[in-house]
Protein backbone atom coordinates (compact mmCIF):
# COMPACT_ATOMS: atom_id res chain seq x y z
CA UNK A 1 40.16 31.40 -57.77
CA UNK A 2 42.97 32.29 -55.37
CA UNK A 3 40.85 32.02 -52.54
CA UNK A 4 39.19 29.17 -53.35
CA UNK A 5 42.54 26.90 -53.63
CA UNK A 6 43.61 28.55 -50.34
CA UNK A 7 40.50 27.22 -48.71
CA UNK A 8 40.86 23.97 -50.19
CA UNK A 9 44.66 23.63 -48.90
CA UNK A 10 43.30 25.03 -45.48
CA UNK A 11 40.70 22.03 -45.14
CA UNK A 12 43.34 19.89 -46.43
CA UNK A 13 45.76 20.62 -43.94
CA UNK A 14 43.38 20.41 -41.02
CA UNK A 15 42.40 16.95 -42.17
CA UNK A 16 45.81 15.60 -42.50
CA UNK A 17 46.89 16.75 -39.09
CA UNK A 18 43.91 15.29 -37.61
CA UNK A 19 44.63 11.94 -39.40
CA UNK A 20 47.80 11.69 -37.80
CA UNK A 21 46.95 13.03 -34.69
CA UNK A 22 43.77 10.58 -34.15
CA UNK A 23 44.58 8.69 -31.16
CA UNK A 24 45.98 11.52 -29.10
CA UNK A 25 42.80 13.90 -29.39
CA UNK A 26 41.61 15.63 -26.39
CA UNK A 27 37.91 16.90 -27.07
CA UNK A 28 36.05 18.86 -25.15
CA UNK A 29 32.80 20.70 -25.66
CA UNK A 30 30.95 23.30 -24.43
CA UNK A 31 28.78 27.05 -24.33
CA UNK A 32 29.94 30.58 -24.71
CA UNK A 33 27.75 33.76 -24.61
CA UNK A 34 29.38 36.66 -25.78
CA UNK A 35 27.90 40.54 -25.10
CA UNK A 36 29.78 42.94 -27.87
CA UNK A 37 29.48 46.17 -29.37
CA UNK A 38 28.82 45.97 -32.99
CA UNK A 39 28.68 48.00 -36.47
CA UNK A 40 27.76 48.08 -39.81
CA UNK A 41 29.39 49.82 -42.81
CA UNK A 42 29.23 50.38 -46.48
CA UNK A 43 31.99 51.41 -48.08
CA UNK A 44 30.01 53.14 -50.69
CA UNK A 45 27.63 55.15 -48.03
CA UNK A 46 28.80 58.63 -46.87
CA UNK A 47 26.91 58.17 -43.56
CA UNK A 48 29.03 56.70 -40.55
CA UNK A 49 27.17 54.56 -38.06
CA UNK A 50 27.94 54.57 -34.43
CA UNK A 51 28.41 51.36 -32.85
CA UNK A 52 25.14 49.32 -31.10
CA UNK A 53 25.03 46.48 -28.21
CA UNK A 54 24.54 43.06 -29.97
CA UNK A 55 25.42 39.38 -28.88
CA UNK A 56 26.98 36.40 -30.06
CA UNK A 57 26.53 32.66 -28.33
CA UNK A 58 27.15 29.66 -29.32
CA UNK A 59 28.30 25.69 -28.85
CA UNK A 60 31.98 25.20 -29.15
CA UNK A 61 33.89 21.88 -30.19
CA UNK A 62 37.59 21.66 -29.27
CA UNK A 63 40.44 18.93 -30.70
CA UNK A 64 43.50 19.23 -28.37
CA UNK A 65 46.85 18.36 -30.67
CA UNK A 66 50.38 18.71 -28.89
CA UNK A 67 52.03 20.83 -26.57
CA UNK A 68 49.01 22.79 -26.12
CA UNK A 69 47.89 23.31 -29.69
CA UNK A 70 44.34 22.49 -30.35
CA UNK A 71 41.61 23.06 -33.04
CA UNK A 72 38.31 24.56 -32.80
CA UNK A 73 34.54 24.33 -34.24
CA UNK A 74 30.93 24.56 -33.37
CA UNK A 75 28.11 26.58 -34.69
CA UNK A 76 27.30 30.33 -33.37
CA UNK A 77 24.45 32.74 -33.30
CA UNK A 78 25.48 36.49 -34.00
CA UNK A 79 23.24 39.39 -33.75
CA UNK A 80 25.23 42.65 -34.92
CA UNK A 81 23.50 46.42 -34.86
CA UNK A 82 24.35 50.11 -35.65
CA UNK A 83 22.35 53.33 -35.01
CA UNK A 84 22.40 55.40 -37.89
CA UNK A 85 22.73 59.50 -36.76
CA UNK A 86 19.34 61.60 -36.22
CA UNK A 87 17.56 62.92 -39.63
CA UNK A 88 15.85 66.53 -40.27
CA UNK A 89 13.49 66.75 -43.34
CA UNK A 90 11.60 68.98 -44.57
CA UNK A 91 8.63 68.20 -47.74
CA UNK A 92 5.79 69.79 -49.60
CA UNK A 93 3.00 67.56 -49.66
CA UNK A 94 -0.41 68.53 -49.70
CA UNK A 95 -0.31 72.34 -50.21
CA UNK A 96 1.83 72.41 -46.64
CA UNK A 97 5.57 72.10 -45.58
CA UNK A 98 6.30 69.36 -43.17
CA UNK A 99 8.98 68.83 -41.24
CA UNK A 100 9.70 65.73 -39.03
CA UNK A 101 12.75 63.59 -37.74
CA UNK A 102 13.84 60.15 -38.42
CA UNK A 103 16.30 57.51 -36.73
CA UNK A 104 16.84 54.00 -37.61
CA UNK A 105 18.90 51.05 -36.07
CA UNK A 106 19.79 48.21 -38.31
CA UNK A 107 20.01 44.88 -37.39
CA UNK A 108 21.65 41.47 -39.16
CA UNK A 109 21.38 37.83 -37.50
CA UNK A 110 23.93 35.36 -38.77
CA UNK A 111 24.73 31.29 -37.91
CA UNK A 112 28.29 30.72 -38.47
CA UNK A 113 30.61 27.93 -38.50
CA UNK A 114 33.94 28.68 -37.13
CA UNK A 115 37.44 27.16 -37.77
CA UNK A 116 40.10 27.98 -35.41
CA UNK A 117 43.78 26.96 -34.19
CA UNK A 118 45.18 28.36 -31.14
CA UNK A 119 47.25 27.66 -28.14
CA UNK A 120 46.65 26.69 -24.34
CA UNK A 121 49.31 27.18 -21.48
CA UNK A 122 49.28 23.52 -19.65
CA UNK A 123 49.44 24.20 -16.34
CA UNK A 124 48.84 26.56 -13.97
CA UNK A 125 45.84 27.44 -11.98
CA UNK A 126 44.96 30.58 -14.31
CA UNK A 127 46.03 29.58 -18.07
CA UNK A 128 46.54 31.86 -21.32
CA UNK A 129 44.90 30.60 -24.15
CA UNK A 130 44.95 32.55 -28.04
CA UNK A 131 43.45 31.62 -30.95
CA UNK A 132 42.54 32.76 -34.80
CA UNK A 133 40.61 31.55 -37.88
CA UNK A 134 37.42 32.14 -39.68
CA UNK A 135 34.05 31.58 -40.22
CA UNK A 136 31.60 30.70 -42.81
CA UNK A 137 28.57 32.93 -42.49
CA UNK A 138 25.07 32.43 -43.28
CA UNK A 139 22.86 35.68 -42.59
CA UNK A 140 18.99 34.85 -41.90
CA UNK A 141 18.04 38.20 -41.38
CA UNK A 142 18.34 41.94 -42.02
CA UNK A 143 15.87 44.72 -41.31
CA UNK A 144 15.77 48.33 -39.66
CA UNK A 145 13.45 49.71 -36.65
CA UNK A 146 12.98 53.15 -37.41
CA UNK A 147 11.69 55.61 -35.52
CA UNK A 148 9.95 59.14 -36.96
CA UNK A 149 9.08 61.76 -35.03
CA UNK A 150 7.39 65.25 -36.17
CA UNK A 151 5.15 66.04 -38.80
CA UNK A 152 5.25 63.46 -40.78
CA UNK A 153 2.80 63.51 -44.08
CA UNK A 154 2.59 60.16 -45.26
CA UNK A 155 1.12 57.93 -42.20
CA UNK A 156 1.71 58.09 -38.33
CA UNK A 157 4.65 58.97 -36.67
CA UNK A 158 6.24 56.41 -34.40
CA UNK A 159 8.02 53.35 -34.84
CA UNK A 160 7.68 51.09 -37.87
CA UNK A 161 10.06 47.89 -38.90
CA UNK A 162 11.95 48.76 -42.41
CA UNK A 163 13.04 46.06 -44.56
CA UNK A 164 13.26 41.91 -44.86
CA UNK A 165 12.80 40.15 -41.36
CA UNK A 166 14.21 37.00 -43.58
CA UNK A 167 17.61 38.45 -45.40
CA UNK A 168 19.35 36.10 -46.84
CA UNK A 169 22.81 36.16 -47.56
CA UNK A 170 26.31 34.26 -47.41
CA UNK A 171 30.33 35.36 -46.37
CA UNK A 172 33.38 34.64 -44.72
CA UNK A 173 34.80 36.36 -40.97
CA UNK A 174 37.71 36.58 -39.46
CA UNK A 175 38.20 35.79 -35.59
CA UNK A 176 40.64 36.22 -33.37
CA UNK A 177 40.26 35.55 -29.66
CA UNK A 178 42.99 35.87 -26.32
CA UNK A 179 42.49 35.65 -22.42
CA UNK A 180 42.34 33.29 -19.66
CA UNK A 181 41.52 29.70 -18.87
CA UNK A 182 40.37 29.02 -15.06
CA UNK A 183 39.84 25.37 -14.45
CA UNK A 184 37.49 24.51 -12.16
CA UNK A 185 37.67 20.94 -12.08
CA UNK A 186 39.72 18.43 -13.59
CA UNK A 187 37.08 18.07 -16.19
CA UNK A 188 35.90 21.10 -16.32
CA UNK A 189 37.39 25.27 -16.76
CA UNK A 190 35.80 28.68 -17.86
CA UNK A 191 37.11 30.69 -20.44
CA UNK A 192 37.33 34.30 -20.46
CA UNK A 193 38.29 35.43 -23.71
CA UNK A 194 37.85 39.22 -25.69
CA UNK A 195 37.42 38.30 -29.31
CA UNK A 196 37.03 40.45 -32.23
CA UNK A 197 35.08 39.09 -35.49
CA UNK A 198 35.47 41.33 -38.85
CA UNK A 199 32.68 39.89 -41.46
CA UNK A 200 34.92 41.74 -44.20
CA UNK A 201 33.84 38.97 -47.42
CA UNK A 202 30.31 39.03 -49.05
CA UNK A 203 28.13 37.21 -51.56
CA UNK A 204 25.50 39.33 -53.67
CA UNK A 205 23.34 38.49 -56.00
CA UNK A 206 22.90 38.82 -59.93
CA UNK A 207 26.03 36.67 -60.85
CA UNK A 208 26.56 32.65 -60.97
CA UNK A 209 30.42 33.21 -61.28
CA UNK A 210 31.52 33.28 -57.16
CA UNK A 211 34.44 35.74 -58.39
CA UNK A 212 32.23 38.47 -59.47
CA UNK A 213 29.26 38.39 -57.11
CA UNK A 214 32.35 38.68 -54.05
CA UNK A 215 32.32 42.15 -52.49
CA UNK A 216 34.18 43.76 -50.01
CA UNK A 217 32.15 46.31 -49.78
CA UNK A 218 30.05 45.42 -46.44
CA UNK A 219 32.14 45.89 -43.59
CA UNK A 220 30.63 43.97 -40.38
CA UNK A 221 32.57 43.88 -36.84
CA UNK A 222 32.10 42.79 -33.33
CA UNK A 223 34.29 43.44 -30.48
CA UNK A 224 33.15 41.58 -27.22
CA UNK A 225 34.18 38.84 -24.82
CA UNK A 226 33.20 35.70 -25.05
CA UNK A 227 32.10 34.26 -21.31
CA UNK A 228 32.20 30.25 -21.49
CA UNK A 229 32.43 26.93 -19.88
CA UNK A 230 34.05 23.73 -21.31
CA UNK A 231 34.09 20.43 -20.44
CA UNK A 232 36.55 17.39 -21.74
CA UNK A 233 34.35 14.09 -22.96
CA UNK A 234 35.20 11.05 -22.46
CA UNK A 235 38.07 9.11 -24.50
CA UNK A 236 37.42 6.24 -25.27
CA UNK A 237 39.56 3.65 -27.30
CA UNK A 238 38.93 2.49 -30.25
CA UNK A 239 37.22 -0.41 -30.80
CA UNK A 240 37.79 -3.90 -32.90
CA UNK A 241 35.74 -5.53 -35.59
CA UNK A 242 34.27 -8.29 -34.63
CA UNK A 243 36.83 -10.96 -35.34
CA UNK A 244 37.56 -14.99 -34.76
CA UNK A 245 40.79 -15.22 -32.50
CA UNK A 246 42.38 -18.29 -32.08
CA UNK A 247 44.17 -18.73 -28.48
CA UNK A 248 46.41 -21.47 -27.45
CA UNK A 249 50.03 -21.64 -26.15
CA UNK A 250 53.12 -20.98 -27.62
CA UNK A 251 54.88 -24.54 -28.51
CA UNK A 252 58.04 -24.14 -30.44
CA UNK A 253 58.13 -27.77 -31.30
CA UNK A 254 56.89 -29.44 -34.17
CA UNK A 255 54.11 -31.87 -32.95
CA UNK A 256 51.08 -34.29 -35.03
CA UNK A 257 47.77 -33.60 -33.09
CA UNK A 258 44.93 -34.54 -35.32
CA UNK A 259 42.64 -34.17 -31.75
CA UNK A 260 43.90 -30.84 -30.66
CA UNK A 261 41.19 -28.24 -30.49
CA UNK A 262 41.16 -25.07 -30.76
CA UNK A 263 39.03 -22.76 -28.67
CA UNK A 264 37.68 -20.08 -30.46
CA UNK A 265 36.73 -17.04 -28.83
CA UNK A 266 34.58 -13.89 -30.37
CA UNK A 267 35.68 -10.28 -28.95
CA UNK A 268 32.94 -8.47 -27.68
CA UNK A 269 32.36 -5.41 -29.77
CA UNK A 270 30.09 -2.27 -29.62
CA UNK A 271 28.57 0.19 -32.35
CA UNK A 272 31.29 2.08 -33.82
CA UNK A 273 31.81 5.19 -35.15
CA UNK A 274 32.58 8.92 -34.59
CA UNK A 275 30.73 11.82 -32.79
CA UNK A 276 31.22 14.62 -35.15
CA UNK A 277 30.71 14.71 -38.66
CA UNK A 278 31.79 17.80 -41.54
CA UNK A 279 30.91 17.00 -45.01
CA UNK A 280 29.99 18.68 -48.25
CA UNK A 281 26.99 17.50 -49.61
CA UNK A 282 26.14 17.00 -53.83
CA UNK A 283 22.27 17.82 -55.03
CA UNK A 284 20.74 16.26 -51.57
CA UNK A 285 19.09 18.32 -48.70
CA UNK A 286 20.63 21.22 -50.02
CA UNK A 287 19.50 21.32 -53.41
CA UNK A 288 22.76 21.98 -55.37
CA UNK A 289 25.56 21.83 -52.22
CA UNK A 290 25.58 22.63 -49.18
CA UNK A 291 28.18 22.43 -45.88
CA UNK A 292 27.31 20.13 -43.11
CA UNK A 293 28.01 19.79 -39.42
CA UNK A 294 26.72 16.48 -37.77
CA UNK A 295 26.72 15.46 -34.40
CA UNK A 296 25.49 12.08 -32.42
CA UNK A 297 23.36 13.23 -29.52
CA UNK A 298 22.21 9.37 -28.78
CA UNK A 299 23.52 5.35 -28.98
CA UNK A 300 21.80 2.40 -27.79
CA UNK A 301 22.74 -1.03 -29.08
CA UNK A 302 22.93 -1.35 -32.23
CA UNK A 303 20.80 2.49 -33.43
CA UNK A 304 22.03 5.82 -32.73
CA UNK A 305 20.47 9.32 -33.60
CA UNK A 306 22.50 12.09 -34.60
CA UNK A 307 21.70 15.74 -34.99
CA UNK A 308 22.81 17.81 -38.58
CA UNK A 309 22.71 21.77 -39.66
CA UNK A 310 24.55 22.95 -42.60
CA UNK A 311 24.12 25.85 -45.44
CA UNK A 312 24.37 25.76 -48.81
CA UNK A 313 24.34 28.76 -51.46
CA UNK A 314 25.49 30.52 -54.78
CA UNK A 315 25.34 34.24 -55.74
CA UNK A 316 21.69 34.29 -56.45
CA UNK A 317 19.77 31.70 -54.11
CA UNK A 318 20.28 29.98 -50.41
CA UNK A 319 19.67 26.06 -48.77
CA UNK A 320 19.69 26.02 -45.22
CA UNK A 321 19.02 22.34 -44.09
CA UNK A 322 18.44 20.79 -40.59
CA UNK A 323 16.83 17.41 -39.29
CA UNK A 324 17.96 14.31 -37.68
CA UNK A 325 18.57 10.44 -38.36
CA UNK A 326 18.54 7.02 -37.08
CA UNK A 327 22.02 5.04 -38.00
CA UNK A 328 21.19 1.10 -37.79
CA UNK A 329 24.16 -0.75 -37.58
CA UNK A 330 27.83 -1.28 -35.81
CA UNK A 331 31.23 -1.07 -37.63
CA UNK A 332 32.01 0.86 -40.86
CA UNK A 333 28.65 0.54 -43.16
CA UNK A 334 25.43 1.57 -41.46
CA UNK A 335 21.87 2.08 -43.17
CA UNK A 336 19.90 5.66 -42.41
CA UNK A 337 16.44 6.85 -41.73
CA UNK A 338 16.06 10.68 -41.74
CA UNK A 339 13.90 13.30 -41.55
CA UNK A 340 15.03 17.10 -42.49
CA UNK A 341 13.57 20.40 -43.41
CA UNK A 342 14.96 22.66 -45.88
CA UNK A 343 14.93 26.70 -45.67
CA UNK A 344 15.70 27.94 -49.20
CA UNK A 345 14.78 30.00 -52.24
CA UNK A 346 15.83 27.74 -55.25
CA UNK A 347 12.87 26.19 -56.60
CA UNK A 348 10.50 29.31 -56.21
CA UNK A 349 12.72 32.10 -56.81
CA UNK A 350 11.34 33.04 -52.85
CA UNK A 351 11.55 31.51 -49.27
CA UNK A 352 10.31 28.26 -49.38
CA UNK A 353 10.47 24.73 -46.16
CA UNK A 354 11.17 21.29 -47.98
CA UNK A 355 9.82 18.56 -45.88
CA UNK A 356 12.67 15.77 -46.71
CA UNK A 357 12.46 12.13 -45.63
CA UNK A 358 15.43 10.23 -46.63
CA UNK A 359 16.95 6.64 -46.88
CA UNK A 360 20.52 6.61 -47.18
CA UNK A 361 24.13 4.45 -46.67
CA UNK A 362 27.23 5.35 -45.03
CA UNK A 363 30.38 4.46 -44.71
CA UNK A 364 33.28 5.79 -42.24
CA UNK A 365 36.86 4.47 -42.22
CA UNK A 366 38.96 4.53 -39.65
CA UNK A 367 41.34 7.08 -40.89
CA UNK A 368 38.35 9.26 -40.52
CA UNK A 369 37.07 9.78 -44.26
CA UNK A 370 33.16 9.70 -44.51
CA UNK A 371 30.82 8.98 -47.51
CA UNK A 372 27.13 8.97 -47.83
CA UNK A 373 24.96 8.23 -50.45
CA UNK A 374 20.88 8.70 -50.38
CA UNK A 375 17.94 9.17 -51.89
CA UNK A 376 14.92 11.04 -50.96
CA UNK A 377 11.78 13.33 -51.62
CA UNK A 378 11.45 16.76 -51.43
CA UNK A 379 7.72 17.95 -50.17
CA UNK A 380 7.15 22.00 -50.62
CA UNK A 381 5.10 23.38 -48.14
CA UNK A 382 3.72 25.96 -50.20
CA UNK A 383 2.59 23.87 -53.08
CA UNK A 384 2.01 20.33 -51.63
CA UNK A 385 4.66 19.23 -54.96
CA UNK A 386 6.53 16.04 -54.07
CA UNK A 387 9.65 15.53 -56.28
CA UNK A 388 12.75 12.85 -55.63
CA UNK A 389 16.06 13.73 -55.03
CA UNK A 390 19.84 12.03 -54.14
CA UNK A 391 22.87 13.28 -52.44
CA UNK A 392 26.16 12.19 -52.82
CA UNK A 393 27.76 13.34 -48.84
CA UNK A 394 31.45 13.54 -48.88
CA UNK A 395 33.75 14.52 -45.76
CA UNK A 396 35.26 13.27 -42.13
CA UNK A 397 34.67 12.32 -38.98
CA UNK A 398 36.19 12.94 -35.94
């Protein structure tokens, strides 16, 4: 429960500064690749794993604040691994002794979604820049290549894949980065920055209550540098309803002009809204919850398309939604056509893809709070079953 309230005053916090900070925002955006050694570890397994080469990349989203401060998100793509040591055995099978050799390198995937605050030096042509947070983690995959050499009695020796290609499971990391900023351009610098992750918070199944199915148990770390290049976006001002105004001169005398007209002039105005999108989603694409990240990758006129990934889970089952939709519609309210597909394990008990088209209202204010409501139908793949559905979308924009 303790960590639950500090996450909630964590969010909380980051929201309110951004509220207040709105009009000053920097953002910039860009790519990071990231080569790392990598291990694995169970606390309750005597055998110690040496490290393995694995990789993390991914798109970063950053909110400059003051005096150099700035937030951080995006979504990234880890792929951890760790050798475990050489294996002698020896069996009686088939009125013979064998004896043959076995090694095996594991290997986990995870998409995260990172939350960090740091701090950027201003000026300077080579600039130090530190940050630290965490990460929700969604792993996709988990499975071991093993290799057997030897006699072995029960099949052919050689390489074989051990284990669940899809893995499922859920956690938290911890991140800390620090190195250099080179700008390039006035628009544009590369980061250089060693970063260690430490997955140290797990999810496992057999429980409903969050508190008991937490483990600290698996141990995951990367230790790397992360190689990137960002870019600041354009900063636009905000802009105005669309509004009567009434011009005419000042007069500070009191005058009778029954024919005096008034010109009346309309204020050109443009779609509104944000870019970026975080929101927890009721019931909806995600089936019970789920944590989304949305991002507008296209306006024209009066439509727009934006881009959403998010994850939902408890201790026993996983939701991992993606898809796009149309917004119709300028100012605060806007109407929704979408299209999603759902990776998850809820309604069979097994991996299952939910073909979702949706219908759906929004409405963003301008202090940046977001709400969504919709209603849809769920289509499962594997069964051709069509059932409805609604989600309730609650978060902020930015």
């Amino acid at each position: 429960m303790k960590k639950l309230i500090f996450f909630c005053c964590l969010v909380f916090t980051i929201s309110l500064a951004q509220s207040q900070i709105a009009d000053t925002l920097i953002r910039s955006t860009g790519f990071f690749v990231s080569p790392a050694y990598t291990g694995l570890h169970n606390t309750l397994d005597s055998v110690d794993c040496k490290p393995q080469f694995g990789l993390s990349a991914g798109y970063r989203f950053v909110n400059k604040l003051k005096y150099g401060f700035f937030i951080e998100s995006g979504i990234n793509y880890t792929l951890l691994g760790a050798k475990y040591p050489k294996e002698t055995q020896t069996v009686e099978a088939y009125g013979r002794s064998w004896t043959y050799s076995q090694e095996s390198i594991a290997h986990q995937m995870f998409l995260s979604v990172p939350f960090l605050a740091g701090y950027k030096t201003e000026h300077g042509k080579v600039r130090f820049q530190t940050s630290i947070g965490f990460s929700f983690d969604l792993q996709f995959s988990n499975y071991e290549m093993r290799t057997i050499s030897g006699q072995y009695p029960f099949g052919i020796a050689g390489k074989r894949k051990i284990g669940d290609v899809f893995g499922f499971g859920a956690g938290f990391s911890s991140i800390f980065k620090a190195g250099i900023s080179i700008p390039v351009t006035k628009r544009m610098c590369i980061d250089i920055l060693p970063a260690v992750r430490y997955h140290c918070l797990s999810f496992t199944k057999g429980s409903m209550d969050i508190i008991e199915s937490s483990t600290f148990e698996h141990q995951k770390w990367s230790a790397g540098i992360d190689i990137g290049i960002v870019w600041a976006l354009d900063n636009c001002e905000r802009e105005d309803f669309e509004e009567i105004v009434v011009e005419k001169s000042q007069d500070y005398t009191f005058q009778y002009k029954p024919d005096d007209k008034q010109t009346l002039v309309k204020k050109k105005v443009k779609p509104w809204g944000y870019k970026n999108y975080m929101y927890l989603e009721l019931v909806g694409n995600g089936l019970v919850y789920s944590v989304n990240y949305e991002r507008n990758v296209f306006q024209k006129g009066l439509a727009s398309i934006n881009a959403r990934a998010g994850y939902g889970f408890t201790p026993n089952n996983y939701a991992f939604p993606v898809g796009v939709n149309v917004l119709l519609g300028k100012g605060t309210k806007k109407f929704e056509v979408g299209a999603y597909a759902t990776f998850e394990d809820y309604l069979l008990n097994e991996f299952n893809v939910n073909f979702t088209p949706a219908l759906a209202f929004r409405w963003v204010s301008r202090e940046h709070f977001f709400l969504r409501l919709s209603v849809m139908g769920n289509i499962m793949a594997s069964t051709g079953e069509i059932f409805p559905g609604f989600g309730l979308s609650i978060g902020g924009g930015f």
